[in-house]
Protein backbone atom coordinates (compact mmCIF):
# COMPACT_ATOMS: atom_id res chain seq x y z
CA UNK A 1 -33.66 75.62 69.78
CA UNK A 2 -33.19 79.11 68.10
CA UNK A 3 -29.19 80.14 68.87
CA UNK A 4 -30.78 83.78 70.78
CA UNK A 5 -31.59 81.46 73.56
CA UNK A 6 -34.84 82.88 74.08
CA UNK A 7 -35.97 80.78 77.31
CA UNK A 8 -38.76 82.92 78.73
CA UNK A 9 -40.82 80.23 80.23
CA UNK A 10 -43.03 77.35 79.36
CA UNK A 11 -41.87 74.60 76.86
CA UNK A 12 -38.70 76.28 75.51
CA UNK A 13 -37.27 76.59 79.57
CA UNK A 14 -38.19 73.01 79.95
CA UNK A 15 -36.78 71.70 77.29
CA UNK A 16 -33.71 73.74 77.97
CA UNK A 17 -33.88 71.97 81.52
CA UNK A 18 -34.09 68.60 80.53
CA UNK A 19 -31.32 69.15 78.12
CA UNK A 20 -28.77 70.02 80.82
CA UNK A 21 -29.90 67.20 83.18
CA UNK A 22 -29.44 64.96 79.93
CA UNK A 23 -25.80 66.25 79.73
CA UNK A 24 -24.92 66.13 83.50
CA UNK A 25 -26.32 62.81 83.32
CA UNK A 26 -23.83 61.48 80.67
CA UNK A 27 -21.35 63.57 82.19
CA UNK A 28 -22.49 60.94 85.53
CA UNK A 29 -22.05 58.25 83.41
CA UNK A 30 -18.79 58.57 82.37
CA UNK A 31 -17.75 58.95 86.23
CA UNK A 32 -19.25 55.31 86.84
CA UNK A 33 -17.58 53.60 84.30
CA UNK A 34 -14.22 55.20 84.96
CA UNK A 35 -11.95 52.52 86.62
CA UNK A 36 -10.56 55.37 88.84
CA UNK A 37 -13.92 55.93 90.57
CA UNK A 38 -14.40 52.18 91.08
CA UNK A 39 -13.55 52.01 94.55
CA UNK A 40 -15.95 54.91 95.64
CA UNK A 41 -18.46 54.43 98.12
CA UNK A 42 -22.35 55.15 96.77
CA UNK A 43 -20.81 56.95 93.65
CA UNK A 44 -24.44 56.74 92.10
CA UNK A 45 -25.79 58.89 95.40
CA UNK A 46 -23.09 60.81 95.53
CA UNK A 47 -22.97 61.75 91.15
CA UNK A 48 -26.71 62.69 91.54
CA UNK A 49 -26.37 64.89 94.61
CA UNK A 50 -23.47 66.46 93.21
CA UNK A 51 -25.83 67.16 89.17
CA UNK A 52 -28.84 68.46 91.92
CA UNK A 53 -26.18 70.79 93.42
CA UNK A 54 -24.85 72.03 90.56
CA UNK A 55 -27.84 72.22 88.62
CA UNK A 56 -29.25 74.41 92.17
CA UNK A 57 -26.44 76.87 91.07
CA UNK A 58 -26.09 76.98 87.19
CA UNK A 59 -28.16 80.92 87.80
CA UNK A 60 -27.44 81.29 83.47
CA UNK A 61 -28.35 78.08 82.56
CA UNK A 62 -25.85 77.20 80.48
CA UNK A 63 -24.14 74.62 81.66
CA UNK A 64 -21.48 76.61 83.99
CA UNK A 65 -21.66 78.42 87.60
CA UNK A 66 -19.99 81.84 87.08
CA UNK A 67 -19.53 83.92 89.86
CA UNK A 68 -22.32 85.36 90.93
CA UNK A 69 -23.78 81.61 91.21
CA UNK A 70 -20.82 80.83 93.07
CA UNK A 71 -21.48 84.22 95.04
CA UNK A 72 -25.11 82.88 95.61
CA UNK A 73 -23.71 79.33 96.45
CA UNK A 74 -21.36 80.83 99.09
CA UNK A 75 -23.85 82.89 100.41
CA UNK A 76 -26.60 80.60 101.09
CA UNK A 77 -24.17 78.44 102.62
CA UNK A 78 -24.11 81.25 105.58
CA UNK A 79 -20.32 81.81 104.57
CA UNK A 80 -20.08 85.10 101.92
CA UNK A 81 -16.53 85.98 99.85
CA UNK A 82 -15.48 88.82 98.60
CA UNK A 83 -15.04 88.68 95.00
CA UNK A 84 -11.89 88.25 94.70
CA UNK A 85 -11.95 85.08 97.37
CA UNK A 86 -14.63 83.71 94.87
CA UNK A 87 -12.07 83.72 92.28
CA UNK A 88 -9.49 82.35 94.16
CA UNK A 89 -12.13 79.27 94.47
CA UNK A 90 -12.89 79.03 90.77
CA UNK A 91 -8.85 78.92 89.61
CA UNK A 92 -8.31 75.95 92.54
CA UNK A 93 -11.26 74.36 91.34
CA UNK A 94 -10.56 74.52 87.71
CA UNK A 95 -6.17 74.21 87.79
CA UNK A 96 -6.32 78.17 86.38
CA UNK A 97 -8.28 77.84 83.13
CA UNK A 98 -8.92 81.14 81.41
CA UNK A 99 -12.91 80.97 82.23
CA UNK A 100 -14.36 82.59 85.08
CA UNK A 101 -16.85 79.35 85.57
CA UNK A 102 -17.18 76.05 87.24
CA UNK A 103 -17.91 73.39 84.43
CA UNK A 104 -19.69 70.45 85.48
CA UNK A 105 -16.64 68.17 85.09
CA UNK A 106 -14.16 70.38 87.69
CA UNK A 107 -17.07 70.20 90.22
CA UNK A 108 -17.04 66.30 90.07
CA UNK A 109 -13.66 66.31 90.16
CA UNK A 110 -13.26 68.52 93.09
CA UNK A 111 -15.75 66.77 94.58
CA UNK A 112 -14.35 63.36 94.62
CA UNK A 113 -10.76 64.15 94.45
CA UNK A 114 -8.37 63.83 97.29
CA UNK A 115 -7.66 67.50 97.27
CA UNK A 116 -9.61 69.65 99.77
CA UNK A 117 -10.42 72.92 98.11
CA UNK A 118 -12.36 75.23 100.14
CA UNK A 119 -15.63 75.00 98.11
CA UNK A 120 -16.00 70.90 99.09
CA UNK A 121 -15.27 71.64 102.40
CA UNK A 122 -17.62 74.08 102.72
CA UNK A 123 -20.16 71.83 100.60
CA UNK A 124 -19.66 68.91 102.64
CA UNK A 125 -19.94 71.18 105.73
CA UNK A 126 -23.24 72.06 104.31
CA UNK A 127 -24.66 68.17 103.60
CA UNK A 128 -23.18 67.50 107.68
CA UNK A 129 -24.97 70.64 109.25
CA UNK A 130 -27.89 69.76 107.63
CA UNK A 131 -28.19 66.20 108.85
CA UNK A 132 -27.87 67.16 112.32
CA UNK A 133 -29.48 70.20 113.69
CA UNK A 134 -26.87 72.31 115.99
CA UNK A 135 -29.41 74.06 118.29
CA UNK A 136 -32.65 72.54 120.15
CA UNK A 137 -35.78 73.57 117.74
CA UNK A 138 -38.06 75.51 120.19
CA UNK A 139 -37.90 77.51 123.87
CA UNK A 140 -35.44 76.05 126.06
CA UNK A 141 -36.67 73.55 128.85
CA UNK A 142 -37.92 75.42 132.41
CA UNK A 143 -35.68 75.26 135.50
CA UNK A 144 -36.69 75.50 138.98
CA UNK A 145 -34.19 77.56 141.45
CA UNK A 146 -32.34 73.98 142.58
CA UNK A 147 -31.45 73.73 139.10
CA UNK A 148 -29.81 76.81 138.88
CA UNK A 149 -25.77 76.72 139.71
């Protein structure tokens, strides 16, 4: 692929896709053989939901989530930060590296790693809430005036 990165549409952005599932996926790989990881529950489930997630949030493609796709992550999530909260998140996550981004690696590591930082809790708090719906779908069942307190 030409180094401009020209990824309009069609072939080129598909290709580009595949390319960074390809990488995630070895990325996956290296999580399931690693002796530390052994013990995990569903690791496989888990490895895939965490390259669908990522992948959902990589907004330049390249492999990273800056800010603004952790800004967009946060957001959809129902729970916005400030800018400077979002950065706070991406130095926990990464131990302070000089990058503003989330590589693929930190993510995994967050995610399965004993530490709670605020980004798998609100990630996991995501996967729960969606399992279970808080509120009754629809109009709320009639009452008669015995009913009433």
């Amino acid at each position: 692929m030409p180094s401009n990165k020209n990824t309009q549409g069609g072939k080129a952005f598909g290709l580009l896709k595949e390319q960074q599932r390809q990488k995630l996926e070895e990325i996956n790989k290296e999580y399931l053989e690693d002796q530390k990881y052994r013990d995990e529950e569903d690791l496989a489930e888990k490895l895939e939901g965490f390259k669908n997630k990522y992948a959902e949030f990589d907004l330049t493609d390249e492999g990273e989530i800056d800010l603004m796709g952790l800004k967009r992550m946060m957001e959809k999530l129902g729970v916005p930060k400030t800018h400077l909260e979002l950065k706070k998140m991406i130095v926990e996550v990464t131990g302070g590296s000089s990058s503003n981004t989330i590589d693929y690696r930190d993510f995994v590591k967050m995610m399965l790693g004993k530490r709670s930082a605020v980004l798998k809790l609100v990630l996991i708090f995501e996967d729960k809430a969606n399992g279970t719906p808080c509120k009754p779908d629809g109009p709320p069942p009639k009452r008669d005036i015995a009913s009433l307190p």
